[in-house]
Protein backbone atom coordinates (compact mmCIF):
# COMPACT_ATOMS: atom_id res chain seq x y z
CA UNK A 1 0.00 0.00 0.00
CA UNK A 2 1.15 3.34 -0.99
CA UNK A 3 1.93 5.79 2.00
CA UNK A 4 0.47 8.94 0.28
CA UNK A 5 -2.37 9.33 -1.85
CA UNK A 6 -1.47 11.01 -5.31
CA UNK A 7 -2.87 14.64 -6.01
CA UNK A 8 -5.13 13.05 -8.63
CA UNK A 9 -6.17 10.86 -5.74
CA UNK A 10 -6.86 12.90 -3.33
CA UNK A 11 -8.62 15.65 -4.90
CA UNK A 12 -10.69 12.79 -6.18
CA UNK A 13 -11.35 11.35 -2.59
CA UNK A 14 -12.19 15.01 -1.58
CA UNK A 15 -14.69 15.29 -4.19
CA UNK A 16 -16.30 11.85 -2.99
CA UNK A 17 -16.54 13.29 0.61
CA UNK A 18 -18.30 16.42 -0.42
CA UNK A 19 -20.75 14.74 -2.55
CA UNK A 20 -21.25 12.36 0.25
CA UNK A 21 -21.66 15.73 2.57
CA UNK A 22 -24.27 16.96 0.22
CA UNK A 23 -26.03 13.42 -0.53
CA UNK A 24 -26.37 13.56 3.22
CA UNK A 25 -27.73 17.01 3.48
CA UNK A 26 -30.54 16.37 1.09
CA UNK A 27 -31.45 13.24 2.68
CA UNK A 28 -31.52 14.82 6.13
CA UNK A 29 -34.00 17.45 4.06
CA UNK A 30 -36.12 15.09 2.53
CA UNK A 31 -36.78 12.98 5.72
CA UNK A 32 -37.87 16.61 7.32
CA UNK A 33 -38.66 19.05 4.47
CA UNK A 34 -40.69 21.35 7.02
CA UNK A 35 -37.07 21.65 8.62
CA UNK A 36 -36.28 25.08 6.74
CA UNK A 37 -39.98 26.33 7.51
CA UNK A 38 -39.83 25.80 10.79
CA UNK A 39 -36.05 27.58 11.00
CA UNK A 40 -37.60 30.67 9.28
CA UNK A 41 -40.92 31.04 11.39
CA UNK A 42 -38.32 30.87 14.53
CA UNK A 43 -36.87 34.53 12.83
CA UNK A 44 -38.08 37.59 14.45
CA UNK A 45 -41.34 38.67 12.36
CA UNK A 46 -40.83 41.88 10.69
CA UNK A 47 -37.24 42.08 12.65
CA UNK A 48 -36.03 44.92 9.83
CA UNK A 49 -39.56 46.25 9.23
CA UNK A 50 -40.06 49.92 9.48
CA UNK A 51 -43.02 51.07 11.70
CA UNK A 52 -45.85 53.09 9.78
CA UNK A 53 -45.63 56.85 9.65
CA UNK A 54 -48.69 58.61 10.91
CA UNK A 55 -49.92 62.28 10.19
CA UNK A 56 -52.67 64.24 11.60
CA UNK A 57 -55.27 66.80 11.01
CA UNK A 58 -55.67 69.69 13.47
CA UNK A 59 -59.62 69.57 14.87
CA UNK A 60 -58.92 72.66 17.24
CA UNK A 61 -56.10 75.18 18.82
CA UNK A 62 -56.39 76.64 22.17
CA UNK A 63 -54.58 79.36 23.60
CA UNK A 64 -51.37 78.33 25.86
CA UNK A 65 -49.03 80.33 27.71
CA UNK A 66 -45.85 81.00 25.20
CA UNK A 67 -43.59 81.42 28.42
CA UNK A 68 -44.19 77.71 29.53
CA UNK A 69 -41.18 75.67 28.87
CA UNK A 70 -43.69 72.46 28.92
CA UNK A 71 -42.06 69.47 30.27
CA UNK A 72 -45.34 66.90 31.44
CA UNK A 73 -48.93 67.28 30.40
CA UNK A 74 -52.36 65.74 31.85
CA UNK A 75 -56.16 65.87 31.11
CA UNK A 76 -58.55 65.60 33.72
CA UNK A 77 -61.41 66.53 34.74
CA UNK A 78 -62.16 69.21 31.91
CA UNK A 79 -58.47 70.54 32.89
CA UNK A 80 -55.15 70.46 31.73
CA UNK A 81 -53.03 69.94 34.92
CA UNK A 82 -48.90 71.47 33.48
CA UNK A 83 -45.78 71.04 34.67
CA UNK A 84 -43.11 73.87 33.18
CA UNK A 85 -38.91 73.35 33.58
CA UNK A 86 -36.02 75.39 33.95
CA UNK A 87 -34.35 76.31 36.50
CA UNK A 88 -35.82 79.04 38.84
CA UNK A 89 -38.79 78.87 36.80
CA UNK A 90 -40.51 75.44 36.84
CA UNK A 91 -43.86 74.97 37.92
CA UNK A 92 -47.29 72.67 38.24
CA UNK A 93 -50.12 74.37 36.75
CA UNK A 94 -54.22 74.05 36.58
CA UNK A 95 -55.02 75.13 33.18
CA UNK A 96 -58.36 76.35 32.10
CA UNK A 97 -58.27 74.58 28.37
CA UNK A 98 -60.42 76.48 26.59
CA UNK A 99 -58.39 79.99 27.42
CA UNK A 100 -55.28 78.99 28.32
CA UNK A 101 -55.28 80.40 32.11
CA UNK A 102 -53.61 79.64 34.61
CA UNK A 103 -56.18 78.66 37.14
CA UNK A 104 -53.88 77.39 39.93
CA UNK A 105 -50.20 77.24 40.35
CA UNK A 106 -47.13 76.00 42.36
CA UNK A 107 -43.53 76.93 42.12
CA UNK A 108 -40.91 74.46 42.38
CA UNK A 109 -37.31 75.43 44.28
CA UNK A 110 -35.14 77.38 42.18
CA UNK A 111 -32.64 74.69 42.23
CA UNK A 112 -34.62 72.23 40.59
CA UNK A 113 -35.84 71.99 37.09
CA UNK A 114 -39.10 70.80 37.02
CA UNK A 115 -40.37 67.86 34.55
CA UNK A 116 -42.97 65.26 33.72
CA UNK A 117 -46.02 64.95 35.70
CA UNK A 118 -48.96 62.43 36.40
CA UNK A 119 -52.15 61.67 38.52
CA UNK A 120 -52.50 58.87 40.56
CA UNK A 121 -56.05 58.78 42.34
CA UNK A 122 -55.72 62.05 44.50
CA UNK A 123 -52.01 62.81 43.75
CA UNK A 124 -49.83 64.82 41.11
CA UNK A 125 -46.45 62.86 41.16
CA UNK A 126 -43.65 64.74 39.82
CA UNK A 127 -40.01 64.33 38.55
CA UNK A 128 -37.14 66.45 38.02
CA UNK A 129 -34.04 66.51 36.00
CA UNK A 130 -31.00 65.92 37.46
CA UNK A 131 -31.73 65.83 41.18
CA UNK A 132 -32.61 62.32 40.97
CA UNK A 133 -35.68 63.05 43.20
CA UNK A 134 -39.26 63.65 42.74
CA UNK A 135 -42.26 64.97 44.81
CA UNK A 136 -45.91 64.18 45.56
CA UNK A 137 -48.46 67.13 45.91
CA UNK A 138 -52.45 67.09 46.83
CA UNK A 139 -53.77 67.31 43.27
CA UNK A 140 -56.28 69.72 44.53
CA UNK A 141 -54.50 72.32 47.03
CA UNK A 142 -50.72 71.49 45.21
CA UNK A 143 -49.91 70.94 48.72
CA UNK A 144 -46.83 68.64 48.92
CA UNK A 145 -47.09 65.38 51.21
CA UNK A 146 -44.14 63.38 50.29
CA UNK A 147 -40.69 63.12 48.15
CA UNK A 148 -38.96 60.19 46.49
CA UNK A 149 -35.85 58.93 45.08
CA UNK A 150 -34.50 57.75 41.61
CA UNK A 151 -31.01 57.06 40.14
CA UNK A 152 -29.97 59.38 37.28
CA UNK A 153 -32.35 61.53 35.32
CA UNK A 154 -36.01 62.25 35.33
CA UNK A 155 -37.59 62.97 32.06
CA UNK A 156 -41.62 61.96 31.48
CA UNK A 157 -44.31 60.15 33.33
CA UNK A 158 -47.61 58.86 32.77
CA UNK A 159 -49.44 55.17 34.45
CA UNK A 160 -51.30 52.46 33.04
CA UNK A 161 -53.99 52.13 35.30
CA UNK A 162 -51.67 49.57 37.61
CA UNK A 163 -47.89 51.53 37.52
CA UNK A 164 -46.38 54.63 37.41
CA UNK A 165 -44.30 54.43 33.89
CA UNK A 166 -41.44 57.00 34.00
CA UNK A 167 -38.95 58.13 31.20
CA UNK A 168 -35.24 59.25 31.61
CA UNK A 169 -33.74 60.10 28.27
CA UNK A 170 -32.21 56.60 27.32
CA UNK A 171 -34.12 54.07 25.96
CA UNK A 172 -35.58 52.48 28.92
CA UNK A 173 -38.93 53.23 30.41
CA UNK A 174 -38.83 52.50 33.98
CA UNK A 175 -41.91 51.07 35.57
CA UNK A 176 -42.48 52.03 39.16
CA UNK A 177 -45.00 51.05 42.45
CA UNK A 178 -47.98 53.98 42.43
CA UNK A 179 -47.68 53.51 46.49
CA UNK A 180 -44.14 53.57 46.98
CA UNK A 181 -42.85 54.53 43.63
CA UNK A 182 -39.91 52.36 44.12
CA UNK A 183 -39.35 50.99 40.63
CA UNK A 184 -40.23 47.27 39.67
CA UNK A 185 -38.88 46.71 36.07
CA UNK A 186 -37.72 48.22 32.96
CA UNK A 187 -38.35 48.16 29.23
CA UNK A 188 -35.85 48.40 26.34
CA UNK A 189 -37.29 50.72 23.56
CA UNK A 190 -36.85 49.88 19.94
CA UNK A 191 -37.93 50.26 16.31
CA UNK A 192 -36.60 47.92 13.54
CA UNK A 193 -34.19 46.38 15.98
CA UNK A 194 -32.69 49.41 16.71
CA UNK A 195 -32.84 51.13 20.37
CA UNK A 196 -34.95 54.19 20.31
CA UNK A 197 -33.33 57.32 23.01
CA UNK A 198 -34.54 60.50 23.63
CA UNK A 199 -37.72 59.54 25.23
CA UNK A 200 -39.29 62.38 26.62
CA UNK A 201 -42.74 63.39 27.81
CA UNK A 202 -44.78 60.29 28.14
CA UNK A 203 -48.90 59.72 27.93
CA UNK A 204 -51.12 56.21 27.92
CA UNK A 205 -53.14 55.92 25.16
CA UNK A 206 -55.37 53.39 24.67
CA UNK A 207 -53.24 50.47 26.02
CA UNK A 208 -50.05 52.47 24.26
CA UNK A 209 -47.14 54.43 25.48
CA UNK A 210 -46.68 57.59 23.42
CA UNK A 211 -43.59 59.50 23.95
CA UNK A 212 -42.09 62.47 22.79
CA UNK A 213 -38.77 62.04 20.82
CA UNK A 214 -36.84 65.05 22.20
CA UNK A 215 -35.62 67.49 19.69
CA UNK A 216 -37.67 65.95 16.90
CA UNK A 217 -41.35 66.50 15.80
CA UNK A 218 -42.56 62.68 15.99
CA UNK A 219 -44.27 60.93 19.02
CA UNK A 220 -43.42 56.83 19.25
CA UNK A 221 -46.29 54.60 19.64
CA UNK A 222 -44.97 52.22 21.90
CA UNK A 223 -46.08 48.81 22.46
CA UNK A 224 -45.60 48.59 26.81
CA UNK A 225 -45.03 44.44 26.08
CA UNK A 226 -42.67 44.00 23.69
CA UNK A 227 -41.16 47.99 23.61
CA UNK A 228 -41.65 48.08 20.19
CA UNK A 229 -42.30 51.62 18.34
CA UNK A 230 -45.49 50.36 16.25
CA UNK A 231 -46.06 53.66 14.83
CA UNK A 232 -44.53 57.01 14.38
CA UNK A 233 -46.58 60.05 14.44
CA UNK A 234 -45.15 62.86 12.61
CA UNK A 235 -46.22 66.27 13.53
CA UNK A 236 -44.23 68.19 11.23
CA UNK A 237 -46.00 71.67 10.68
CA UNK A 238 -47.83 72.04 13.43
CA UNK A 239 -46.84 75.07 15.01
CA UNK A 240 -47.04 77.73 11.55
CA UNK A 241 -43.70 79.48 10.83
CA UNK A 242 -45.60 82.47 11.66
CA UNK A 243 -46.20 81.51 15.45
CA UNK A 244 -42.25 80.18 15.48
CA UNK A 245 -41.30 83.92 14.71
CA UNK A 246 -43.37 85.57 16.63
CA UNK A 247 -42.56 83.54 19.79
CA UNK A 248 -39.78 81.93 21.10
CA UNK A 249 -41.20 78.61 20.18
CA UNK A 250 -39.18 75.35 20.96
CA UNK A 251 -39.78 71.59 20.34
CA UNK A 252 -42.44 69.47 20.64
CA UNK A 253 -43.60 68.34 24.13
CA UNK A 254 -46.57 67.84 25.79
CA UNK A 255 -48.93 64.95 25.25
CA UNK A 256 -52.23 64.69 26.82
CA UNK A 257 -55.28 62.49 26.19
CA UNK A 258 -58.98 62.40 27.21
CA UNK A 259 -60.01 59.03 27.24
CA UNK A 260 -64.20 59.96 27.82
CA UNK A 261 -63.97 61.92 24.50
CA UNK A 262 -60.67 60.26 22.73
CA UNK A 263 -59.40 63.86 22.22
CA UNK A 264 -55.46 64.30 21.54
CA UNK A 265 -53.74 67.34 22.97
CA UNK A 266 -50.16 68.45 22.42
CA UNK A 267 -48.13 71.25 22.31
CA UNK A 268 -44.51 72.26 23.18
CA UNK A 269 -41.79 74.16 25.31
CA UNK A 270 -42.88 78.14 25.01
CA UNK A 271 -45.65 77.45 22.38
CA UNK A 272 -48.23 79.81 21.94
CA UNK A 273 -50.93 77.39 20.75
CA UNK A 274 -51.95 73.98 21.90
CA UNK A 275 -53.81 71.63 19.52
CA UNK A 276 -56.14 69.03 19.63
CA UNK A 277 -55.46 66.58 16.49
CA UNK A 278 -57.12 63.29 14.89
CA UNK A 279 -54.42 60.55 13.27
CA UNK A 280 -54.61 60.18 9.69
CA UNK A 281 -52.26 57.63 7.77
CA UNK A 282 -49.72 58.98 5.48
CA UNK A 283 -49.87 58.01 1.68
């Protein structure tokens, strides 16, 4: 017996083994052709899919105070109930929708710079930026009754009926005890596999997180199972050039909904106008 196998030989015994290999392969197929089905339905569905764009049609505009730099927004009770930022400035507000006024108000310490709000049976929960604390007032005197603690920063908030659900920039949503607000869980964010940041002022919707995309004029529709953006809403326009220059308008923020009525209302830091608007899809 020879010790080595020729060239010839072995490129010919190589070509045996990969037909073999392949011989193999589509026997292994044949005795489970449902193998490559099943493989595929194990894929993420619509892992790559862009979520749909949404526009919108403006039903009404109410007047709203241009020197509110709006940072959390709630409906309730035929009132808007506002909480305004910056430093030395911020504030929780009882607005009178209709008008705009002011109806009650209550200033936050200089130091802090105020940002989203929510109700929770009788109480307006706050947050602030970077003081990684928030507070608890009476929703009806403003009164405060109680203060809590967070790590890093404090963006939105809304609930779900069952949790507190706050925001903080990234793209986590942080879901918290509405007794304790000690936080229980979190939720990446995330739109064709990709994270989505900037989430800013929060509202529930119809068993949906929407959140304001800071610096940008689009709202997520957020799925609060899965964290998956399952719409866009683009709100491009809304404020008219002509209210940008003759104010010193900034972005988008400010989400509030009326669930009785299914009314939409949103607005943004130092806008003159708020607006209630209807979803339409865009062609």
């Amino acid at each position: 017996m020879r010790a080595r196998l020729s060239v010839l030989e072995l490129s010919r015994a190589s070509g045996l083994g990969l037909l073999l290999i392949c011989l193999g392969v589509l026997v292994a197929v044949a005795a489970s052709p449902s193998a490559l089905a099943q493989r595929i339905s194990q894929l993420p569905a619509n892992a790559a899919k862009a979520p749909p764009v949404y526009g919108y049609e403006v039903v009404h505009s109410y007047p709203h105070d241009p020197e509110a730099f709006t940072q959390g927004l709630v409906y309730r009770g035929g009132f808007l109930y506002e909480s305004t930022g910056l430093q030395g400035q911020s504030t929780v507000r009882k607005v009178e929708l209709k008008t705009g006024r002011v109806l009650q108000q209550a200033g936050l310490p200089d130091a802090l710079f105020g940002e989203g709000i929510t109700i929770w049976e009788e109480r307006l929960i706050g947050i602030t930026w970077q003081s990684q604390f928030g507070y608890v007032l009476d929703v009806q005197t403003f009164k405060p009754q109680a203060r809590f603690s967070y790590p890093g920063e404090g963006w939105g908030l809304t609930h779900n009926g069952q949790e507190i659900i706050m925001s903080d920039g990234t793209e986590e949503l942080r879901f918290l005890d509405p007794k304790t607000l000690r936080e229980l869980r979190r939720l990446r964010v995330s739109a064709a596999g990709k994270p989505v940041t900037q989430l800013n002022e929060l509202e529930w919707v119809e068993g949906e997180v929407w959140a304001n995309i800071w610096q940008t004029d689009r709202i997520a529709r957020i799925d609060p199972r899965t964290g998956q953006v399952t719409g866009w809403i683009d709100l491009s326009g809304l404020l008219s050039a002509s209210d940008r220059r003759q104010s010193n308008a900034d972005v988008l923020n400010g989400i509030a909904y009326d669930p009785a009525s299914k009314r939409i209302f949103v607005t943004g830091k130092l806008w003159p106008k708020l607006f209630e608007i209807k979803l339409r899809p865009k062609p």
